[in-house]
PDB file of N, CA and C in Angstrom:
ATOM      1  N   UNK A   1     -17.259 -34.120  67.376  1.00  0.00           N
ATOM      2  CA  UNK A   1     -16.065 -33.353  67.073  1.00  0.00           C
ATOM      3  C   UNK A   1     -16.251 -32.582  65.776  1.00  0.00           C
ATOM      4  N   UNK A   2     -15.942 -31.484  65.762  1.00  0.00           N
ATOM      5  CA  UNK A   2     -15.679 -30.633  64.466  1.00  0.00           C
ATOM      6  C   UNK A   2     -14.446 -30.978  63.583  1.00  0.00           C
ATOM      7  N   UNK A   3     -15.116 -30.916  62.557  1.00  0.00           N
ATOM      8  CA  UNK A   3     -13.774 -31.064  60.691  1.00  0.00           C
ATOM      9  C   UNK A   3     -12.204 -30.433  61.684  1.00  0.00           C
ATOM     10  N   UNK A   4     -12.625 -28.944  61.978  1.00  0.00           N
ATOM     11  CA  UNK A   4     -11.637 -28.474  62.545  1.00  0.00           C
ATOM     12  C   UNK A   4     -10.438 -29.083  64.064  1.00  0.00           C
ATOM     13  N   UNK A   5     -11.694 -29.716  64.801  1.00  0.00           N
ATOM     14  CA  UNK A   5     -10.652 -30.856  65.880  1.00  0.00           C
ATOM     15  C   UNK A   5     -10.084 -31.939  65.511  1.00  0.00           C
ATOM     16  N   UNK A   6     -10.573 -32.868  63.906  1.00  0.00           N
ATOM     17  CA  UNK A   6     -10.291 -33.264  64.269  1.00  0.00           C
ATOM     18  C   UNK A   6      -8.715 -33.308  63.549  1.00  0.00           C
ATOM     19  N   UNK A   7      -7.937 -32.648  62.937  1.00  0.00           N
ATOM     20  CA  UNK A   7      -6.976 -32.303  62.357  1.00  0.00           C
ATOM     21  C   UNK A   7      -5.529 -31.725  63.580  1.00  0.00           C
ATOM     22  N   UNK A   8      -4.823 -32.339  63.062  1.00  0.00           N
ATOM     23  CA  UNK A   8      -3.366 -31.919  64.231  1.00  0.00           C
ATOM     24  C   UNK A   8      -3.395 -30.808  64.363  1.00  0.00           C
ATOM     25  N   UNK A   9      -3.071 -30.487  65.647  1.00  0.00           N
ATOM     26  CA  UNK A   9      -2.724 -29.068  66.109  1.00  0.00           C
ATOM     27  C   UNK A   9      -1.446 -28.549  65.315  1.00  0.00           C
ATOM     28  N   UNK A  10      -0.658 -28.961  64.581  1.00  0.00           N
ATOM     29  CA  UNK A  10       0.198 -28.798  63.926  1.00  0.00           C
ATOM     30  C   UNK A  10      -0.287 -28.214  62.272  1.00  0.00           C
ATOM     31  N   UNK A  11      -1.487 -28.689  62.076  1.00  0.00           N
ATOM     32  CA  UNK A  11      -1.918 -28.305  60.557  1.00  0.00           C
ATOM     33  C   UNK A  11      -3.303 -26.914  60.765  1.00  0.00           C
ATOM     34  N   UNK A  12      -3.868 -26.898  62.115  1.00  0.00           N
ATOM     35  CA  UNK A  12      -4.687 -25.801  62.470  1.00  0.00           C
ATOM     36  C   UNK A  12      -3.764 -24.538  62.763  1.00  0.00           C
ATOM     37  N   UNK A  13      -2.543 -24.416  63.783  1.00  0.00           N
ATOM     38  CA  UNK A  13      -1.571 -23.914  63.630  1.00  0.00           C
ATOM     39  C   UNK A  13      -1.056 -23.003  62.532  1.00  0.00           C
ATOM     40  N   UNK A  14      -0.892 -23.858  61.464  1.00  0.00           N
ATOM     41  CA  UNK A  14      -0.159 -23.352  60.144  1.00  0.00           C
ATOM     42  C   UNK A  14      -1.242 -22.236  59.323  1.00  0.00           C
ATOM     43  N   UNK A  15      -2.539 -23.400  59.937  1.00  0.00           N
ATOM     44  CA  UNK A  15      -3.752 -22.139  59.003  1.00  0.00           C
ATOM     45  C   UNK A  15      -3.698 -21.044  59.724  1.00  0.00           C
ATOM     46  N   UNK A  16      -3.670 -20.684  60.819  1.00  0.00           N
ATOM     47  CA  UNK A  16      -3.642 -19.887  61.345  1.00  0.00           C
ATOM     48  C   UNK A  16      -2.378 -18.837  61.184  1.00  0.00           C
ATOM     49  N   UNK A  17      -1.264 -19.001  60.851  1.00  0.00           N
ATOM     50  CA  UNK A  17      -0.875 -18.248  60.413  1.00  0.00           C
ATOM     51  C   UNK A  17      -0.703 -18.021  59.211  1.00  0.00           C
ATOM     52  N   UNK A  18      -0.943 -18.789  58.182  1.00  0.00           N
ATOM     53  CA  UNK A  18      -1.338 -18.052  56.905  1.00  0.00           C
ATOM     54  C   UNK A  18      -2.515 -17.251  56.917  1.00  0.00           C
ATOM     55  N   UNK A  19      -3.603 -17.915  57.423  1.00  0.00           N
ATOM     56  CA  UNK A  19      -4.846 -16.724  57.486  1.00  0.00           C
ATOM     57  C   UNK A  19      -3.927 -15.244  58.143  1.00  0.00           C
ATOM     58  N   UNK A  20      -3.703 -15.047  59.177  1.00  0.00           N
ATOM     59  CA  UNK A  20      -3.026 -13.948  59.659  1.00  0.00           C
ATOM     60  C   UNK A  20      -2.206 -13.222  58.792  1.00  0.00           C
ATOM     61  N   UNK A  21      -1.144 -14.076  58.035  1.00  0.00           N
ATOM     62  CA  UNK A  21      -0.125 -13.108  57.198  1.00  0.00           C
ATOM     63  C   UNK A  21      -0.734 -12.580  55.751  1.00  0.00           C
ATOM     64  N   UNK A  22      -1.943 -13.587  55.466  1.00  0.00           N
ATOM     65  CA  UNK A  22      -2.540 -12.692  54.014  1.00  0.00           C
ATOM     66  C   UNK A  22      -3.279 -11.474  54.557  1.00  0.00           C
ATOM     67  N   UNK A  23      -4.206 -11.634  55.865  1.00  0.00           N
ATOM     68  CA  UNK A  23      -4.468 -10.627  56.224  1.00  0.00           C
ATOM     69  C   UNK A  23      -3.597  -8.937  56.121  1.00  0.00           C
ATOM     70  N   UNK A  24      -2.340  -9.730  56.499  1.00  0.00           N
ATOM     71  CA  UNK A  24      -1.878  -8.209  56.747  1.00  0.00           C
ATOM     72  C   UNK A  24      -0.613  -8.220  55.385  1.00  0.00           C
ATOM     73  N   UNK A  25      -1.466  -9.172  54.505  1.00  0.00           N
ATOM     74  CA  UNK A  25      -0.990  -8.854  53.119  1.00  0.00           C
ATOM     75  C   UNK A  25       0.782  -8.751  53.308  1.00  0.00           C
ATOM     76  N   UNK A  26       1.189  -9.972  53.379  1.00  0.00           N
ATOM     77  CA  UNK A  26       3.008  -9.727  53.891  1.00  0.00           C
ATOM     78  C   UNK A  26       3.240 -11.156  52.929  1.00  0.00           C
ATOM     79  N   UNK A  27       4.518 -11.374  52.730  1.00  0.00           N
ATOM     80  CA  UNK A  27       4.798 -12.681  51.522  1.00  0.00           C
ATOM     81  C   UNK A  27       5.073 -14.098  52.778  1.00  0.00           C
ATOM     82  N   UNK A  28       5.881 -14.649  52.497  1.00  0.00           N
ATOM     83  CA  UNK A  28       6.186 -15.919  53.497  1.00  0.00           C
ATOM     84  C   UNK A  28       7.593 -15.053  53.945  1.00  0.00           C
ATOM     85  N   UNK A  29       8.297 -14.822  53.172  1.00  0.00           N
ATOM     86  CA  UNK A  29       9.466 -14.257  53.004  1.00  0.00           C
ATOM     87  C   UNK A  29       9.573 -12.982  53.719  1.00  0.00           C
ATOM     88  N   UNK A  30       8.686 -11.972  53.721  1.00  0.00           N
ATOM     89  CA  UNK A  30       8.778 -10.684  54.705  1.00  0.00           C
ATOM     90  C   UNK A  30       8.381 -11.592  55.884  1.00  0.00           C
ATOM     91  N   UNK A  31       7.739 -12.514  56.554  1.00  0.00           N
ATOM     92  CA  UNK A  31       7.085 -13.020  57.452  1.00  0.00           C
ATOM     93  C   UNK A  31       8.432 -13.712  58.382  1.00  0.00           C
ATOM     94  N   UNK A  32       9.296 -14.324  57.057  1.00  0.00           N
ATOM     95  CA  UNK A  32      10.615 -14.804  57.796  1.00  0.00           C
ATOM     96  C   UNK A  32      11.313 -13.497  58.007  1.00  0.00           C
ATOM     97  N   UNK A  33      11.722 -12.849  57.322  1.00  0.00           N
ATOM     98  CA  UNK A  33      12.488 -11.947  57.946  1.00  0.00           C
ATOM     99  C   UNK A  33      12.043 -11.153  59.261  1.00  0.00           C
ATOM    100  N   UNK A  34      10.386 -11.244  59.406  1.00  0.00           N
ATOM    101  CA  UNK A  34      10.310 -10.431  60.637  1.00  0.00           C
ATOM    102  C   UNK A  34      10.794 -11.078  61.985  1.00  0.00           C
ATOM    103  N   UNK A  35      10.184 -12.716  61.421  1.00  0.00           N
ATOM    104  CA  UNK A  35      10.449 -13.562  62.535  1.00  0.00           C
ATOM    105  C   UNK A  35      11.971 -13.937  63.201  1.00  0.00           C
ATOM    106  N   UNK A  36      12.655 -13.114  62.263  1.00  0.00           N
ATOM    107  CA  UNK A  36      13.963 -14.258  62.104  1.00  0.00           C
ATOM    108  C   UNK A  36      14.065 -15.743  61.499  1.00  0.00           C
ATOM    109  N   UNK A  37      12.918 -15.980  61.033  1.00  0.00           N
ATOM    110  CA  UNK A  37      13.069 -17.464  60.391  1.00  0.00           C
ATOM    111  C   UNK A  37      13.397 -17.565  59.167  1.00  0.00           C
ATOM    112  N   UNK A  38      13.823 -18.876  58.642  1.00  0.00           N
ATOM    113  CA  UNK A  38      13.872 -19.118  57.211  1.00  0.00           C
ATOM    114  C   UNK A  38      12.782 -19.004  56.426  1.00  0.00           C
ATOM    115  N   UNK A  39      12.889 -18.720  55.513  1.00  0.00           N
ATOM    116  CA  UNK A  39      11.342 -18.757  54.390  1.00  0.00           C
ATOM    117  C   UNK A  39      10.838 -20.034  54.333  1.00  0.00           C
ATOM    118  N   UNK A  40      11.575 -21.515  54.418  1.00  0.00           N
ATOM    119  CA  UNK A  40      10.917 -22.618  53.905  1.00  0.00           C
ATOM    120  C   UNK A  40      10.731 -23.134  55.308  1.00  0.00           C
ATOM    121  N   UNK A  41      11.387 -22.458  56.232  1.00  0.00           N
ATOM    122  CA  UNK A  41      10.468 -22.378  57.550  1.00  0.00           C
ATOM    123  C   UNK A  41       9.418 -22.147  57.758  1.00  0.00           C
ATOM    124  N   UNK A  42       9.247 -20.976  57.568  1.00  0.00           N
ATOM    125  CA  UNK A  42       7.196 -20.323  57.424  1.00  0.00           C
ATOM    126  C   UNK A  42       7.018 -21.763  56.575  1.00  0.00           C
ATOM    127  N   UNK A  43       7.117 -21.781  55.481  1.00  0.00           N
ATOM    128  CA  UNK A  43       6.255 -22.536  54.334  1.00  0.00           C
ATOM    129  C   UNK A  43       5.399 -23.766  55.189  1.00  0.00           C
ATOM    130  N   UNK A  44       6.971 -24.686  55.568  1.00  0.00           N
ATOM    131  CA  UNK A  44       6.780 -25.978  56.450  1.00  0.00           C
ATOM    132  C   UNK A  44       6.018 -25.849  57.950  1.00  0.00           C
ATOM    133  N   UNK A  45       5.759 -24.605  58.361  1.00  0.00           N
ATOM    134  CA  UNK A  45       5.085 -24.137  59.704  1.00  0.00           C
ATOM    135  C   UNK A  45       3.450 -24.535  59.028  1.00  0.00           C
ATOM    136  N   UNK A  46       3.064 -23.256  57.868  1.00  0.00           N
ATOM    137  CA  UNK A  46       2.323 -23.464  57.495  1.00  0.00           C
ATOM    138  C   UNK A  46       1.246 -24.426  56.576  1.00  0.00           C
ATOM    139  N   UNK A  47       2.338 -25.130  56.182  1.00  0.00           N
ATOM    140  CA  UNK A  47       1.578 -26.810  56.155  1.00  0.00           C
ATOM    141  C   UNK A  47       1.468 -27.694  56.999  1.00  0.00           C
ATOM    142  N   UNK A  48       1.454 -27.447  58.129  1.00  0.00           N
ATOM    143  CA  UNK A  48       1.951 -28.326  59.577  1.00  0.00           C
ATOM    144  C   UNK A  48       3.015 -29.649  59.530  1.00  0.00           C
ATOM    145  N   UNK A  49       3.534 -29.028  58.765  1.00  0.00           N
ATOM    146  CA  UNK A  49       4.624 -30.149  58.458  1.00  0.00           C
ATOM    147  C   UNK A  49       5.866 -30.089  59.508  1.00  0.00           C
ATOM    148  N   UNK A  50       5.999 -29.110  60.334  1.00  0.00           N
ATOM    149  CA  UNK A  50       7.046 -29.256  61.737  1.00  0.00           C
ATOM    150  C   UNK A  50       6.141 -28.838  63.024  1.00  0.00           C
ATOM    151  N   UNK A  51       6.627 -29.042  63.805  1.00  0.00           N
ATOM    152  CA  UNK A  51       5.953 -28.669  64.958  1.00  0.00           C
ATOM    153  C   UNK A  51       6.914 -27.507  65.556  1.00  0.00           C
ATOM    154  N   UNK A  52       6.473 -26.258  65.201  1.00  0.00           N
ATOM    155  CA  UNK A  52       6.988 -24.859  66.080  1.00  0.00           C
ATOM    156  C   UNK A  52       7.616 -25.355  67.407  1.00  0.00           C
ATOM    157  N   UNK A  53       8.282 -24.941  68.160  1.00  0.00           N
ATOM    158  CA  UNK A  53       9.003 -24.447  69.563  1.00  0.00           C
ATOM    159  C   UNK A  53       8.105 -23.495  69.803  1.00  0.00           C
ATOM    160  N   UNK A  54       8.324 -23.046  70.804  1.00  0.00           N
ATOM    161  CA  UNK A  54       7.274 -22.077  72.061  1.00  0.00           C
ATOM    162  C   UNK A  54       8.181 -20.752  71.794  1.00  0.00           C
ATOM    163  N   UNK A  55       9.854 -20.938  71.358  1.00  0.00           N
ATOM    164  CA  UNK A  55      10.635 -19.756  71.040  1.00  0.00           C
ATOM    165  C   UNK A  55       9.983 -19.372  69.494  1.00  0.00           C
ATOM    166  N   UNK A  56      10.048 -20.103  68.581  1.00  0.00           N
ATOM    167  CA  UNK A  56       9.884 -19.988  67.091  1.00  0.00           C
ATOM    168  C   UNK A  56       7.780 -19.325  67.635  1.00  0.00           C
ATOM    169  N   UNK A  57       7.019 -19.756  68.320  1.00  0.00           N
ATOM    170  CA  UNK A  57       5.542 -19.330  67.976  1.00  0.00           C
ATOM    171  C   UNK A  57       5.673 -17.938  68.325  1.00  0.00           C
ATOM    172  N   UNK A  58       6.342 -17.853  69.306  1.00  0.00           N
ATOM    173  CA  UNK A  58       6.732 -16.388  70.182  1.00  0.00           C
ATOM    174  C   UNK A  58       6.785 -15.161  69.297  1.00  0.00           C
ATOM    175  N   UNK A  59       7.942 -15.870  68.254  1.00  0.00           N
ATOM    176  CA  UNK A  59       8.558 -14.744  67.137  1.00  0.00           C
ATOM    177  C   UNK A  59       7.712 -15.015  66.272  1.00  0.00           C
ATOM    178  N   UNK A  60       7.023 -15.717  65.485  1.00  0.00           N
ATOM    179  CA  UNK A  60       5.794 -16.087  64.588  1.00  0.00           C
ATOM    180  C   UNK A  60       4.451 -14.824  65.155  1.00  0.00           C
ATOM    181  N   UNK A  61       4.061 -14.825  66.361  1.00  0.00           N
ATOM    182  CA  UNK A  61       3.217 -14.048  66.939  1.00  0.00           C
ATOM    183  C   UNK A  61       3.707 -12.501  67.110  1.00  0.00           C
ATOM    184  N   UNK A  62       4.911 -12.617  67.197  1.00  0.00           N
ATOM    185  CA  UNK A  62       5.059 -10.468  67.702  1.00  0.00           C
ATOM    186  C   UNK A  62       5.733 -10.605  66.288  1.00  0.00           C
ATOM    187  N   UNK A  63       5.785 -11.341  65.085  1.00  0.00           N
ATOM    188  CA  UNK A  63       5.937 -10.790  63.176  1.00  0.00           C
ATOM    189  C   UNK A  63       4.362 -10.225  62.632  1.00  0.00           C
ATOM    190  N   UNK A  64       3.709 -11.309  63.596  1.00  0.00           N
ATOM    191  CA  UNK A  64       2.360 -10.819  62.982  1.00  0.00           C
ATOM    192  C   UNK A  64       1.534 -10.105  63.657  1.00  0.00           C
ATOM    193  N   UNK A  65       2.430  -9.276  64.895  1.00  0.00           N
ATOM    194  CA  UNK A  65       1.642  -8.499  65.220  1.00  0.00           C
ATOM    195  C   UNK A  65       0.061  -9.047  66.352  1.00  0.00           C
ATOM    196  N   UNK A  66       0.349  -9.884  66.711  1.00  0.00           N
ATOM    197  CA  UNK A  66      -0.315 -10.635  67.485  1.00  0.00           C
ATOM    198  C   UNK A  66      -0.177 -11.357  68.511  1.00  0.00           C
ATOM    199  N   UNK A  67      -0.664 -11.259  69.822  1.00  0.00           N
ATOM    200  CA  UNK A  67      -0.516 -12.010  70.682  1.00  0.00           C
ATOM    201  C   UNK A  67      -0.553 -13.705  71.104  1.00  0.00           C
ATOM    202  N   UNK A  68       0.328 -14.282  71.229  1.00  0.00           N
ATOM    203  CA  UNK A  68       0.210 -15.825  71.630  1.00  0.00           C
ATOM    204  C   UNK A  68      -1.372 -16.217  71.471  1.00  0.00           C
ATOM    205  N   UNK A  69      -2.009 -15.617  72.778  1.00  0.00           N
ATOM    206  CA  UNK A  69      -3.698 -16.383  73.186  1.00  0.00           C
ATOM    207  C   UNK A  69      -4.154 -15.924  72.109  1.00  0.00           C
ATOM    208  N   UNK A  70      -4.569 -14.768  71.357  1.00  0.00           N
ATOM    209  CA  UNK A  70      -5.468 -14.379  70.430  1.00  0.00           C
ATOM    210  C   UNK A  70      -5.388 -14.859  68.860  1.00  0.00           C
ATOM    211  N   UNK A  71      -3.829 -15.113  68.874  1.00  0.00           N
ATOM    212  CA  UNK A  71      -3.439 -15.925  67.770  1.00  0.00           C
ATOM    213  C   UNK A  71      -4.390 -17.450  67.671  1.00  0.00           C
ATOM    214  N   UNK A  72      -4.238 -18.200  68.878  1.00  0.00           N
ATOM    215  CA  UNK A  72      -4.631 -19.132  69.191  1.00  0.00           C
ATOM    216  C   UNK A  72      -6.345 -19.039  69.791  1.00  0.00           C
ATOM    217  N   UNK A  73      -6.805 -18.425  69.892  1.00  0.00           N
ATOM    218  CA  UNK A  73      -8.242 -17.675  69.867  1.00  0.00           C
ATOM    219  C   UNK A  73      -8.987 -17.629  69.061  1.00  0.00           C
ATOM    220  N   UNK A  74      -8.895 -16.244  68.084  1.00  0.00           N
ATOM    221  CA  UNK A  74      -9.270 -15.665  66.878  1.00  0.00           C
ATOM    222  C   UNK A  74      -9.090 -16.705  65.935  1.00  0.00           C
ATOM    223  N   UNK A  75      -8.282 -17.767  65.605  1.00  0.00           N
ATOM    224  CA  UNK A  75      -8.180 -18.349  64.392  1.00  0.00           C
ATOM    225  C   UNK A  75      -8.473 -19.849  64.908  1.00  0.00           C
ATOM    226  N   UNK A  76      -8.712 -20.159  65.531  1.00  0.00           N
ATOM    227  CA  UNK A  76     -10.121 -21.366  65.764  1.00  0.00           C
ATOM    228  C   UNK A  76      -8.672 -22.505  65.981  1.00  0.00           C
ATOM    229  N   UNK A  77      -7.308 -22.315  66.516  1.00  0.00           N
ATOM    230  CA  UNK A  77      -6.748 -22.848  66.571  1.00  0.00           C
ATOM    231  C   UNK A  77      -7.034 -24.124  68.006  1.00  0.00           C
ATOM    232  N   UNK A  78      -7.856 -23.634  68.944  1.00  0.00           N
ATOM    233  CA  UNK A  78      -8.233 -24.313  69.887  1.00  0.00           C
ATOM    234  C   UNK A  78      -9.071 -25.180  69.759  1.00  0.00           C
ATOM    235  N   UNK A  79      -9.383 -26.514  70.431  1.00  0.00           N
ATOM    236  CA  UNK A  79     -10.377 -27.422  70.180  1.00  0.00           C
ATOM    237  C   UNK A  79     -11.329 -27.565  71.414  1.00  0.00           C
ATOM    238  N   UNK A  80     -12.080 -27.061  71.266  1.00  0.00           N
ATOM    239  CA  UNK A  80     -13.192 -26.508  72.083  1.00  0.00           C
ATOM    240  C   UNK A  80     -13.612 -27.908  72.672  1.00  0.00           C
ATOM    241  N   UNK A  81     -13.636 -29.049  72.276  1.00  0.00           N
ATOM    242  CA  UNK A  81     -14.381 -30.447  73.072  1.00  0.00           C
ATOM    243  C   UNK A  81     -13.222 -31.041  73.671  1.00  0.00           C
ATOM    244  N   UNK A  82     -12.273 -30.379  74.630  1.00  0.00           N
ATOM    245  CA  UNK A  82     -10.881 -31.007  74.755  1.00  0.00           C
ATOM    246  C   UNK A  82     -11.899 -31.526  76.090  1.00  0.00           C
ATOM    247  N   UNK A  83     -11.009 -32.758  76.668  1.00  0.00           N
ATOM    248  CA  UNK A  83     -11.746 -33.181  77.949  1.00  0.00           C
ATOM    249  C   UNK A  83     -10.769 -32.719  78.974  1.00  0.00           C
TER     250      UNK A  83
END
């Protein structure tokens, strides 16, 4: 298993969208407002400290301009040795 599997999908998740939102250089705070979320929402997303809804990743993904799969793709959010 990789460093990266073996960590909750809840804390790979969060990296993944912080990697994404520095990318496109946005605060936590523009990130909530795109999403409709709270700011200490993002925060707690991005420490994997809650576990997103499928409604909340939805709006997390079209703030950043990104699709569901590629979100989950591109940022190594998948664990490649799943059985």
């Amino acid at each position: 298993m990789t460093e990266n599997s073996e960590q909750p999908i809840r804390q790979r998740f969060g990296k993944a969208i912080r990697r994404r939102r520095r990318e496109l250089d946005i605060s936590q705070e523009e990130l909530a407002e795109l999403a409709e979320l709270h700011r200490t929402y993002i925060s707690d997303v991005e420490r994997g400290e809650v576990n997103p809804s499928l409604d909340n990743i939805e709006k997390l993904a079209a703030a950043l301009n990104i699709t569901i799969s590629d979100l989950f793709i591109q940022y190594g959010i998948e664990v490649e040795d799943v059985i």
